[in-house]
C-alpha atoms as a PDB file:
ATOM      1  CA  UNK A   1      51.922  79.550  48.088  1.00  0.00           C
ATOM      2  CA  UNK A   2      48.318  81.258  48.545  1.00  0.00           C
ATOM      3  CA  UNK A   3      50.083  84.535  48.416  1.00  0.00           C
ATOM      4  CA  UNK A   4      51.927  84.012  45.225  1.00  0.00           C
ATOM      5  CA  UNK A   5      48.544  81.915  43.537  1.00  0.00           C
ATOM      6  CA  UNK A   6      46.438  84.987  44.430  1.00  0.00           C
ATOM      7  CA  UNK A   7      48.667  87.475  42.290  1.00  0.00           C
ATOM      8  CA  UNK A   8      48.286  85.099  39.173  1.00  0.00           C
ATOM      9  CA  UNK A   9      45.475  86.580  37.492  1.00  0.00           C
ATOM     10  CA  UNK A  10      43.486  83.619  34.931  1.00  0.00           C
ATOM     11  CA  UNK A  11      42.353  80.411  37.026  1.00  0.00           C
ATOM     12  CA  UNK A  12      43.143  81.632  40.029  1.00  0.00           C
ATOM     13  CA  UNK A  13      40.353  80.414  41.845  1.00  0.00           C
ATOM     14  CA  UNK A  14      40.994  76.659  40.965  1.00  0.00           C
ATOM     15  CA  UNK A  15      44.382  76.604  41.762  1.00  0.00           C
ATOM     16  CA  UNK A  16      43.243  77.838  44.948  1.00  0.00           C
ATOM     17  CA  UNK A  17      40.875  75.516  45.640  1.00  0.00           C
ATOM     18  CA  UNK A  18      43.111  72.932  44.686  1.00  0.00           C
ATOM     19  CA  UNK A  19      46.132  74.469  47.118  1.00  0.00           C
ATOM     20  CA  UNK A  20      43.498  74.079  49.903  1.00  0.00           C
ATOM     21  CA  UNK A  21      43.136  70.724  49.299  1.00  0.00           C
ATOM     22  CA  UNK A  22      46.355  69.496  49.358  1.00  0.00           C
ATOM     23  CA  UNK A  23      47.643  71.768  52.621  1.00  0.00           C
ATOM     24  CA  UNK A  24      44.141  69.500  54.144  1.00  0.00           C
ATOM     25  CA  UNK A  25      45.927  66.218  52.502  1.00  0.00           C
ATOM     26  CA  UNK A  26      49.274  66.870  53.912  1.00  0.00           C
ATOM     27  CA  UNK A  27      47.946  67.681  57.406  1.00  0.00           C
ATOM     28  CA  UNK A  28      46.896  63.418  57.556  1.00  0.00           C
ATOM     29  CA  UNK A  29      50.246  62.829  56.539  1.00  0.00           C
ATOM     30  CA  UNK A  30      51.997  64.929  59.387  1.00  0.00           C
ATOM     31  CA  UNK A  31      49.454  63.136  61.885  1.00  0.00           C
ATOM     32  CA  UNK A  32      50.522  59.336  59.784  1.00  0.00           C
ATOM     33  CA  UNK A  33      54.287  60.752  60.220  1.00  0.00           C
ATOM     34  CA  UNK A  34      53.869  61.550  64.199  1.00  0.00           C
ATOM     35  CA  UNK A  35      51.909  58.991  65.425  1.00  0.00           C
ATOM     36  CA  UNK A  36      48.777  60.933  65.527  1.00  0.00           C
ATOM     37  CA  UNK A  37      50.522  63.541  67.660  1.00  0.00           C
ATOM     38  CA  UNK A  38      49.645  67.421  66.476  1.00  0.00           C
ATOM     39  CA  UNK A  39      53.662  68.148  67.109  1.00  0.00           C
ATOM     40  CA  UNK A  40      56.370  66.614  68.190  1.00  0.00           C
ATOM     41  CA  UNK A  41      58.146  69.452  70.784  1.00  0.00           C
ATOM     42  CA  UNK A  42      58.332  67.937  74.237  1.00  0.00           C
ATOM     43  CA  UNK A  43      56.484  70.293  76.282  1.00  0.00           C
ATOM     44  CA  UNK A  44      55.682  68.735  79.313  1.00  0.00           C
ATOM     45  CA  UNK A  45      52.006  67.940  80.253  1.00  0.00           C
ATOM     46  CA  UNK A  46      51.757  69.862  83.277  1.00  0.00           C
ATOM     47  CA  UNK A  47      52.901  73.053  81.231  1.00  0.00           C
ATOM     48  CA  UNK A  48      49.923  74.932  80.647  1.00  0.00           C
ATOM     49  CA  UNK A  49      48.981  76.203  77.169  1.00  0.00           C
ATOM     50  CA  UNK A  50      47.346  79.597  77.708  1.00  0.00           C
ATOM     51  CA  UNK A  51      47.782  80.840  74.089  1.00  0.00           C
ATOM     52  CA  UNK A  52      48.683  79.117  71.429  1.00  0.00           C
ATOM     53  CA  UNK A  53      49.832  80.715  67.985  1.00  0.00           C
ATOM     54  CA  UNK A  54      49.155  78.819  64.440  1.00  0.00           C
ATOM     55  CA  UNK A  55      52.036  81.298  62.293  1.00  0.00           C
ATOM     56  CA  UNK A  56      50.060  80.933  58.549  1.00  0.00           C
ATOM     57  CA  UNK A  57      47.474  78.796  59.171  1.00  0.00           C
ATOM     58  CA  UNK A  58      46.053  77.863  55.753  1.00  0.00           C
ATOM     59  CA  UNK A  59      43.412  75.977  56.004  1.00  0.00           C
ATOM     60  CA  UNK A  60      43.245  76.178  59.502  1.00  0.00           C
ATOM     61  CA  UNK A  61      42.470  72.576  60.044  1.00  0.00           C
ATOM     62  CA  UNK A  62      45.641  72.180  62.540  1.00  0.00           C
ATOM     63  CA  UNK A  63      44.593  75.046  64.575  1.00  0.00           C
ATOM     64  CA  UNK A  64      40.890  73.776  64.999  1.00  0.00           C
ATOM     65  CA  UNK A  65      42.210  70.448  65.698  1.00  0.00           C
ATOM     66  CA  UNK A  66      44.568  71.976  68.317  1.00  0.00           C
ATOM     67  CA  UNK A  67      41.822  73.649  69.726  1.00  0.00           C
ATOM     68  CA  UNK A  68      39.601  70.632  69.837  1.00  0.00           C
ATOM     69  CA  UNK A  69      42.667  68.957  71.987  1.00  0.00           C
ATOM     70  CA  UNK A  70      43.372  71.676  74.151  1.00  0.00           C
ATOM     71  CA  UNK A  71      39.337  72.887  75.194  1.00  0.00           C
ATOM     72  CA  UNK A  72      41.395  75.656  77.870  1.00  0.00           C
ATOM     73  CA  UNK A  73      43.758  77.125  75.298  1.00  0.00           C
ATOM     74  CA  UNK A  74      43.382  80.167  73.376  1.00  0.00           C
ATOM     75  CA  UNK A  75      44.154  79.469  69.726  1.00  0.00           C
ATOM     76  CA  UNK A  76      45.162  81.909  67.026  1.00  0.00           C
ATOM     77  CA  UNK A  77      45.303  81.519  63.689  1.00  0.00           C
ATOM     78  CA  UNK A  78      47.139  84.371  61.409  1.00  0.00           C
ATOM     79  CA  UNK A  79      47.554  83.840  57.467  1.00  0.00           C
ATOM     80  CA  UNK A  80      46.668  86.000  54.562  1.00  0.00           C
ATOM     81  CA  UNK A  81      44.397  83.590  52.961  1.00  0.00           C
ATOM     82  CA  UNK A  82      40.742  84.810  54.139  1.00  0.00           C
ATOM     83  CA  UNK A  83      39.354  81.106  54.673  1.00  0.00           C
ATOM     84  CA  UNK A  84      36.195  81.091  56.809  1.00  0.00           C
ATOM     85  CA  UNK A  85      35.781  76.995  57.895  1.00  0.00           C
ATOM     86  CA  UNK A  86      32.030  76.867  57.957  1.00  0.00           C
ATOM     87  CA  UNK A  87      32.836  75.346  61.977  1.00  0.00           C
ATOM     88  CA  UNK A  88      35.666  76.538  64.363  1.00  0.00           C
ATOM     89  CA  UNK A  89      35.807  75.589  67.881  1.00  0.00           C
ATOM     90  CA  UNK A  90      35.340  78.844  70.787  1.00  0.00           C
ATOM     91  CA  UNK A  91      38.634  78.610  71.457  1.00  0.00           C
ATOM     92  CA  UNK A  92      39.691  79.705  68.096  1.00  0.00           C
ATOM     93  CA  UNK A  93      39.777  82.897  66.257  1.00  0.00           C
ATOM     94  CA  UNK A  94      41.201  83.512  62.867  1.00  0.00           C
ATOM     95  CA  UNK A  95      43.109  87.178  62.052  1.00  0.00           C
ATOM     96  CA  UNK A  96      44.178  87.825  58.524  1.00  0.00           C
ATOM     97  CA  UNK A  97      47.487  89.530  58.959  1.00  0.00           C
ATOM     98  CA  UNK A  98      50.880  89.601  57.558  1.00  0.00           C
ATOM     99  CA  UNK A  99      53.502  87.887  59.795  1.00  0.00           C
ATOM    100  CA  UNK A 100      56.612  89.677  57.772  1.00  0.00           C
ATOM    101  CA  UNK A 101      54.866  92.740  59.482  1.00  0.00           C
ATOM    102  CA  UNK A 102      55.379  94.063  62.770  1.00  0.00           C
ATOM    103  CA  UNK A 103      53.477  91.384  65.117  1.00  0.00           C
ATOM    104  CA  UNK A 104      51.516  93.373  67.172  1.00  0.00           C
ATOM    105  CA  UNK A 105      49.761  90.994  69.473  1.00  0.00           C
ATOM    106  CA  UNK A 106      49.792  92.808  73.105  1.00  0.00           C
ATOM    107  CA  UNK A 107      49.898  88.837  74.885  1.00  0.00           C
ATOM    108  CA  UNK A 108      52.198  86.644  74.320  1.00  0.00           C
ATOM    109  CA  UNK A 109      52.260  82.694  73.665  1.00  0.00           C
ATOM    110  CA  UNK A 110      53.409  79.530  75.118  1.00  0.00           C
ATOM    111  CA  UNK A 111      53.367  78.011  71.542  1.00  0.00           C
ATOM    112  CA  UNK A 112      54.461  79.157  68.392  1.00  0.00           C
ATOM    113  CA  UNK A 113      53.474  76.402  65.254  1.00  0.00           C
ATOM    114  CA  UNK A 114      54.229  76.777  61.435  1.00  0.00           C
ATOM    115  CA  UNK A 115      54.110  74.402  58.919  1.00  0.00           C
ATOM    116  CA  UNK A 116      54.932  73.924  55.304  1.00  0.00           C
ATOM    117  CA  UNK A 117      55.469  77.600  55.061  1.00  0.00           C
ATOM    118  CA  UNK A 118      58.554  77.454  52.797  1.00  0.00           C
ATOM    119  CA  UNK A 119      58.607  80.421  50.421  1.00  0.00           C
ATOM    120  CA  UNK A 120      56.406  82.228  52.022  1.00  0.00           C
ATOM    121  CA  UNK A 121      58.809  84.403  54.352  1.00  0.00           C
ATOM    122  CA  UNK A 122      61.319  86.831  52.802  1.00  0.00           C
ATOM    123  CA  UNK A 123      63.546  85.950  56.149  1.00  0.00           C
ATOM    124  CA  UNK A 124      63.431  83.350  58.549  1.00  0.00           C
ATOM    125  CA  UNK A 125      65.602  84.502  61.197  1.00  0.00           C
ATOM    126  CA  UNK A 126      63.567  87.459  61.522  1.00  0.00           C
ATOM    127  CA  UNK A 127      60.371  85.196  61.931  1.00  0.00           C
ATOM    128  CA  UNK A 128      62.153  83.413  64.468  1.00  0.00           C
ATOM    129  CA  UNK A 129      63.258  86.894  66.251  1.00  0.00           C
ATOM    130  CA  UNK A 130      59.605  88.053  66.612  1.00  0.00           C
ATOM    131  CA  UNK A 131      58.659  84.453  67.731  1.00  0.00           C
ATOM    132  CA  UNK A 132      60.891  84.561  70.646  1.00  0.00           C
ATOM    133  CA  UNK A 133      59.859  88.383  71.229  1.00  0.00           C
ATOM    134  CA  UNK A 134      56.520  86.824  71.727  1.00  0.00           C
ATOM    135  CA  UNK A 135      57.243  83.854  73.234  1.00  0.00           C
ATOM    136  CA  UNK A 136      56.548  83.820  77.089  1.00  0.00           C
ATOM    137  CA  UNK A 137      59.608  82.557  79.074  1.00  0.00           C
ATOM    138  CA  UNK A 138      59.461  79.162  78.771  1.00  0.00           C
ATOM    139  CA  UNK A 139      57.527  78.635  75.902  1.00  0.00           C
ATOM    140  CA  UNK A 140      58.053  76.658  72.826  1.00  0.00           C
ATOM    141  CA  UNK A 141      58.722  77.065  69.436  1.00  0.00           C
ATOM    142  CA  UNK A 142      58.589  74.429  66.509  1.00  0.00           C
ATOM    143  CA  UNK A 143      58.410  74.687  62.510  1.00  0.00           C
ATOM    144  CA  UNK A 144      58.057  71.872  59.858  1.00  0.00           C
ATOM    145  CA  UNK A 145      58.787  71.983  56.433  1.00  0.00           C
ATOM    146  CA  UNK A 146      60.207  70.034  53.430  1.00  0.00           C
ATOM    147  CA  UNK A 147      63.430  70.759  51.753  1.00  0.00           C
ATOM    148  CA  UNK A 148      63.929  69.948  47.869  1.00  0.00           C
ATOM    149  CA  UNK A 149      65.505  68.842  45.890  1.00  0.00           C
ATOM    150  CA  UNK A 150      63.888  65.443  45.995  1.00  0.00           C
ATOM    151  CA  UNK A 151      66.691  62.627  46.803  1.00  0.00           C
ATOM    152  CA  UNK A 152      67.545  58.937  47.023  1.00  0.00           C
ATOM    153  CA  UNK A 153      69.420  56.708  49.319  1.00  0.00           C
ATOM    154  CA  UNK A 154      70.961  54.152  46.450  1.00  0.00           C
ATOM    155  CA  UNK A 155      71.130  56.533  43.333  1.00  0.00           C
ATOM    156  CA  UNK A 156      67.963  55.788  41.222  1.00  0.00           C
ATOM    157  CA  UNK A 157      67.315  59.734  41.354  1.00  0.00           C
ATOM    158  CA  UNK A 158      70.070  60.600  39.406  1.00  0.00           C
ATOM    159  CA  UNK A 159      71.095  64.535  39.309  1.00  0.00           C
ATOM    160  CA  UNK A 160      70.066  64.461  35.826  1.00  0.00           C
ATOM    161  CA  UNK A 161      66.602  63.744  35.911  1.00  0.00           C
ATOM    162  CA  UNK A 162      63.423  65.385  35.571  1.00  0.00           C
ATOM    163  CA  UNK A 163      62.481  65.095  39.612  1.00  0.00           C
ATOM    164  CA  UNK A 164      66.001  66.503  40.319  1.00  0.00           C
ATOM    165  CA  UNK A 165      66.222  69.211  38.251  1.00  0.00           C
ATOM    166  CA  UNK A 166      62.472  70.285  39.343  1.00  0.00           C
ATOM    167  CA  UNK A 167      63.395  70.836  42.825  1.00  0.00           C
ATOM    168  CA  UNK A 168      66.508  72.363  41.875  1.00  0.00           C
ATOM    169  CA  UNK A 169      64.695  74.797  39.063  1.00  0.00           C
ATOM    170  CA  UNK A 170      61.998  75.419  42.120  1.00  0.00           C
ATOM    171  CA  UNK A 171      64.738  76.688  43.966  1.00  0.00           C
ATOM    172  CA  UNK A 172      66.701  79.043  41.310  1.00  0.00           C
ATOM    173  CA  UNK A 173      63.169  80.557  40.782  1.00  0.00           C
ATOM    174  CA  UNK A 174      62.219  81.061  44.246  1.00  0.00           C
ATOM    175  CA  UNK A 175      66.070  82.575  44.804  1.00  0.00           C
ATOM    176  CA  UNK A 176      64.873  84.996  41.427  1.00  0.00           C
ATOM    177  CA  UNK A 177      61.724  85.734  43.119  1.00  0.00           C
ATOM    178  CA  UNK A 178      63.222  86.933  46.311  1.00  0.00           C
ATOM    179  CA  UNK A 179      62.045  83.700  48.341  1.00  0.00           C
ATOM    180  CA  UNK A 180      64.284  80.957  49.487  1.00  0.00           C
ATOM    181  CA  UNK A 181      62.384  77.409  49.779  1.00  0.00           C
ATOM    182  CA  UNK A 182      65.180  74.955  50.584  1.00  0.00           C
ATOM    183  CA  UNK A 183      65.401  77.362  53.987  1.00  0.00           C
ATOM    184  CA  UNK A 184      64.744  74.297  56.583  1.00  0.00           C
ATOM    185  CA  UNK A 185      67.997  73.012  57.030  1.00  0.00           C
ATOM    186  CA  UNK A 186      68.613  76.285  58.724  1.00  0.00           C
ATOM    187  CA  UNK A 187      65.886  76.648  60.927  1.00  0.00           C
ATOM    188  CA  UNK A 188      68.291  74.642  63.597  1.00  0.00           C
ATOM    189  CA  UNK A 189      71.162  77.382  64.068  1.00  0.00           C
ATOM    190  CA  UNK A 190      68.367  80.013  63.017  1.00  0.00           C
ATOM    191  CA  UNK A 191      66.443  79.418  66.208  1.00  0.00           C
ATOM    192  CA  UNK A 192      69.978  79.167  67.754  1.00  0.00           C
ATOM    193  CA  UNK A 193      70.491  82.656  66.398  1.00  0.00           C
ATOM    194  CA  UNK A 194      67.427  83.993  67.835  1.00  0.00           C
ATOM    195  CA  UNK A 195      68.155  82.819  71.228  1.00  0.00           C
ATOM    196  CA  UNK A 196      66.139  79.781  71.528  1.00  0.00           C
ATOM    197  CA  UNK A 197      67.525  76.260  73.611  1.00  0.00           C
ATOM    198  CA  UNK A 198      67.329  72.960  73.696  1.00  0.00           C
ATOM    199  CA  UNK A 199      66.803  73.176  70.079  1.00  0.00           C
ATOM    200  CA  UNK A 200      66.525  69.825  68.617  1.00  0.00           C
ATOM    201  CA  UNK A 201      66.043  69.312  64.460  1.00  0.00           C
ATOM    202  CA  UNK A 202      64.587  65.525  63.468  1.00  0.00           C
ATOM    203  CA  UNK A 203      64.595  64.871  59.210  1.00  0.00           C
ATOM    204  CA  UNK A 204      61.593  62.865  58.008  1.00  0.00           C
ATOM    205  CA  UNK A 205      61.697  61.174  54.877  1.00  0.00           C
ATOM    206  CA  UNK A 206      58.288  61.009  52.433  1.00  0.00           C
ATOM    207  CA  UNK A 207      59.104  58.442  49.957  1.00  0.00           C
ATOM    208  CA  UNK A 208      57.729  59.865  46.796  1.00  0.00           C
ATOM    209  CA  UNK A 209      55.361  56.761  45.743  1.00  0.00           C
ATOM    210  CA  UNK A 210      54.567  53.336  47.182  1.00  0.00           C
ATOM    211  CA  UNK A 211      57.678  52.224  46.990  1.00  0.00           C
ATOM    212  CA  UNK A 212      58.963  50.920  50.408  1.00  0.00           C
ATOM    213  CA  UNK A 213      58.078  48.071  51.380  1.00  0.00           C
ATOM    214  CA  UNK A 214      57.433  49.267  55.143  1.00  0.00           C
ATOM    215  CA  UNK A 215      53.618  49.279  55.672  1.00  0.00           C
ATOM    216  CA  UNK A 216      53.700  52.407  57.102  1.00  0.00           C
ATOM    217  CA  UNK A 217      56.339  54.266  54.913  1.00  0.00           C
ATOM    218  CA  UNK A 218      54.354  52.932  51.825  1.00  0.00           C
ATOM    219  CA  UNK A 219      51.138  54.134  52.914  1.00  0.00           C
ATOM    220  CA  UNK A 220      52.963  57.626  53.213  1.00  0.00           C
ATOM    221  CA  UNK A 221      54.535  57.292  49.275  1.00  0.00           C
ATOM    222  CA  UNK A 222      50.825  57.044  48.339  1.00  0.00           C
ATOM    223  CA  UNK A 223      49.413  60.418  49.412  1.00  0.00           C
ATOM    224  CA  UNK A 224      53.014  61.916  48.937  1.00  0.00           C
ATOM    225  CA  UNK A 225      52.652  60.920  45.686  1.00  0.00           C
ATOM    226  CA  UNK A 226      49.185  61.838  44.970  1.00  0.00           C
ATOM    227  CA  UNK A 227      49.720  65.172  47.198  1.00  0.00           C
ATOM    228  CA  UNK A 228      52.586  66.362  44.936  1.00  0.00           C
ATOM    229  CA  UNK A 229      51.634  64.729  41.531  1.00  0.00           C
ATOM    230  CA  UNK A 230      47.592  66.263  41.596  1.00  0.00           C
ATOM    231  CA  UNK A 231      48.758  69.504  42.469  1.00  0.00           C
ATOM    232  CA  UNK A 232      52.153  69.677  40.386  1.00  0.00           C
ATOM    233  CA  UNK A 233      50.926  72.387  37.726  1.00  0.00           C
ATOM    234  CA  UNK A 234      49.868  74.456  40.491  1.00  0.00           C
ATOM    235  CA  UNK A 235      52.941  74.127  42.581  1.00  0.00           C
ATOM    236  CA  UNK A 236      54.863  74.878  39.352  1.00  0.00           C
ATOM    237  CA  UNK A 237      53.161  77.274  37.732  1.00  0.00           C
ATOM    238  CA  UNK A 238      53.976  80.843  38.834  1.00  0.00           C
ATOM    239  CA  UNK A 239      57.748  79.842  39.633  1.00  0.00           C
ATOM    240  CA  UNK A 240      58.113  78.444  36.346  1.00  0.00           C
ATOM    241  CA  UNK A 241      56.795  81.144  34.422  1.00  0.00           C
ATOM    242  CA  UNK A 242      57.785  84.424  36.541  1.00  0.00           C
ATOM    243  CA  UNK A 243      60.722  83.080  38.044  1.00  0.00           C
ATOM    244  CA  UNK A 244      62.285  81.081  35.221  1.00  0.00           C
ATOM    245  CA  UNK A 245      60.312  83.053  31.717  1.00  0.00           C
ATOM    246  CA  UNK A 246      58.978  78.906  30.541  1.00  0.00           C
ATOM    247  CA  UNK A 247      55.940  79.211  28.701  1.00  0.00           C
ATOM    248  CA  UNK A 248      53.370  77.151  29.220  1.00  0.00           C
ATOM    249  CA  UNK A 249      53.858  74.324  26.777  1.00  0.00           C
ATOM    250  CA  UNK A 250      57.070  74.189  28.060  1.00  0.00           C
ATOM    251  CA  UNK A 251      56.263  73.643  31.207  1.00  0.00           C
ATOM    252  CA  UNK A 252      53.557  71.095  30.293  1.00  0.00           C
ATOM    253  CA  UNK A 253      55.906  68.961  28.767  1.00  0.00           C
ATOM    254  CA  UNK A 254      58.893  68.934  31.890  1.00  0.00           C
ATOM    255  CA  UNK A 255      55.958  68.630  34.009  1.00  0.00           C
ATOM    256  CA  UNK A 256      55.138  64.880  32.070  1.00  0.00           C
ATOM    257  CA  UNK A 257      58.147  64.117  32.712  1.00  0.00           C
ATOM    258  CA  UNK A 258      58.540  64.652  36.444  1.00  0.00           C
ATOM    259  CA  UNK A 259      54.956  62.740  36.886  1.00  0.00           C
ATOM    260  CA  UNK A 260      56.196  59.425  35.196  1.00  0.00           C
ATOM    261  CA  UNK A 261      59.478  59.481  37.421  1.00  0.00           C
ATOM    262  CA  UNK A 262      57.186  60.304  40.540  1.00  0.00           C
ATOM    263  CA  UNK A 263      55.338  57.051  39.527  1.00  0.00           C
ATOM    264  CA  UNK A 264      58.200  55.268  38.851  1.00  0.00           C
ATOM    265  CA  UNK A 265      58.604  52.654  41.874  1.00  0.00           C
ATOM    266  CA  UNK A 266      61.670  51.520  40.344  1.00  0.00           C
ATOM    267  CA  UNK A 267      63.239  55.252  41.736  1.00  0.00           C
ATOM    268  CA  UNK A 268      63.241  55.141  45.253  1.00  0.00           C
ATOM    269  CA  UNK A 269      63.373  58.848  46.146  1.00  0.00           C
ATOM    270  CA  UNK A 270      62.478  60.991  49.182  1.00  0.00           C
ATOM    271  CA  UNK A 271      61.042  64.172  50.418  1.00  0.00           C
ATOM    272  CA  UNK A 272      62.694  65.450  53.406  1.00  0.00           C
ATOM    273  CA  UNK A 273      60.997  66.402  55.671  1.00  0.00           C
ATOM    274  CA  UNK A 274      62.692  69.265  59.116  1.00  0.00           C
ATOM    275  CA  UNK A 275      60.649  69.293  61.798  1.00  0.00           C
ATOM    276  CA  UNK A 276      62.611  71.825  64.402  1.00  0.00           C
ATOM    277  CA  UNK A 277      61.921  72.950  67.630  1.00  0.00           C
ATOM    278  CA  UNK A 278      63.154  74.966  70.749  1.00  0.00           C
ATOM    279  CA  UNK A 279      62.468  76.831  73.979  1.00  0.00           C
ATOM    280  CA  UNK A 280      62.765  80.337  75.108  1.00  0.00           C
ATOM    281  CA  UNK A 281      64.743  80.010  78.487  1.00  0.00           C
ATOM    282  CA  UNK A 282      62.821  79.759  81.790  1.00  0.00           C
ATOM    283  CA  UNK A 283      64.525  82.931  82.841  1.00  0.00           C
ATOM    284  CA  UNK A 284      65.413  85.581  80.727  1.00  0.00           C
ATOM    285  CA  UNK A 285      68.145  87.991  81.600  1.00  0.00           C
END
């Protein structure tokens, strides 16, 4: 998203600033949606950590939490975005580099994270190629991201309306743009692909308001709902108009429509969320 914000010319700055602060916002709701846990892979506790990749880092809040956790790891986080946090642990360092590029780290990982990085790679099983090139035998792998269109369970998000068709118009864009962004449901047989094992994909769903009536699942709708809602223009924006040709006003007005269905609690929809991960083999022929 900061890649394709950055080439939009007028208010580009606030849109920024306001694409920081949800990637910050959706990093509580990861923690919320794992138990406080940083990731979910299974790497055993006796596995040590030596270096630890962050694959577009954003605002690099996991990585310096990571860091935090593990005092004895080496922690790198690579994105585009030039963010400097005003406070990063010594175990950190931030590179801005490309990741479609030729990696050219000369030590590899034990861990390989990325999050919420739909439409940001041109191809995901060459991501997933270089991650297992620089993977150390052994070592893990996991990505998270969501996958729209935006759905429902009992049929109050009808393919008809405004929520639908936004995810779905998201996606036709992206496609026109020469980015795919409902990519996660093949991150599974990707990773496959690339040669990793004991590859296991788990779906999360983030209702898309309060609501459930789960404590826990309607604490989620709320800052699902104000992480998409607040930031909807900005999400919207450059695939609506370069993708699609909208104008503005047109886009104003779908975008008033997708907002009152989002804060409809009568619609009981989801955002779905793949978290994947896998293991380079112990032993590699």
């Amino acid at each position: 998203m900061y890649e394709i914000l950055a080439n939009m010319g007028q208010n580009t700055l606030s849109l920024i600033e306001e694409e920081n602060d949800r990637l910050d916002l959706q990093h509580h709701m990861f923690l919320l949606t794992f138990g406080a846990k940083l990731f979910t892979a299974p790497i055993p506790k006796d596995q040590l950590l030596h270096r630890v990749l962050d694959a577009g880092t954003g605002t690099r809040i996991w990585a310096i939490d990571f860091a935090d956790e593990y005092p004895q790891t080496q922690v790198i986080g690579v994105d585009l975005s030039p963010i400097q946090p005003s406070f990063a642990p010594p175990n950190l360092k931030f590179e801005i580099d490309d990741i479609e590029e030729p990696w050219t780290f000369t030590t590899k990982f034990d861990f390989i994270y990325s999050r919420m990085m739909i439409g940001s790679l041109g191809s995901w099983p060459k991501y997933f190629e270089k991650a297992y090139e620089n993977l150390n035998p052994g070592g893990w792998i996991e990505a998270a991201d969501i996958c729209v269109p935006h759905r429902s369970d009992d049929g109050t998000l009808p393919l008809n309306s405004a929520t639908y068709k936004w995810g779905a118009l998201c996606i036709e864009s992206a496609q026109n743009l020469g980015r795919s962004i409902d990519s996660a449901g093949l991150y599974k047989e990707q990773m496959i692909a690339a040669g990793f094992k004991n590859v296991v994909e788990v779906v999360w769903k983030w209702p898309t308001n309060r609501w459930p009536k789960d404590h826990k699942m309607k604490e989620l709708g709320m800052w699902y709902h104000e992480n998409v809602t607040r930031s909807l223009y900005g999400l919207s924006v450059a695939l609506f108009t370069r993708g699609l040709g909208w104008t503005l006003a047109e886009l104003e007005l779908f975008l008033a429509d997708v907002r009152k269905e989002m804060s409809d609690t009568r619609i009981h929809a989801w955002g779905l969320i793949y978290v994947v991960y896998g293991q380079k083999p112990k032993s590699v022929a």
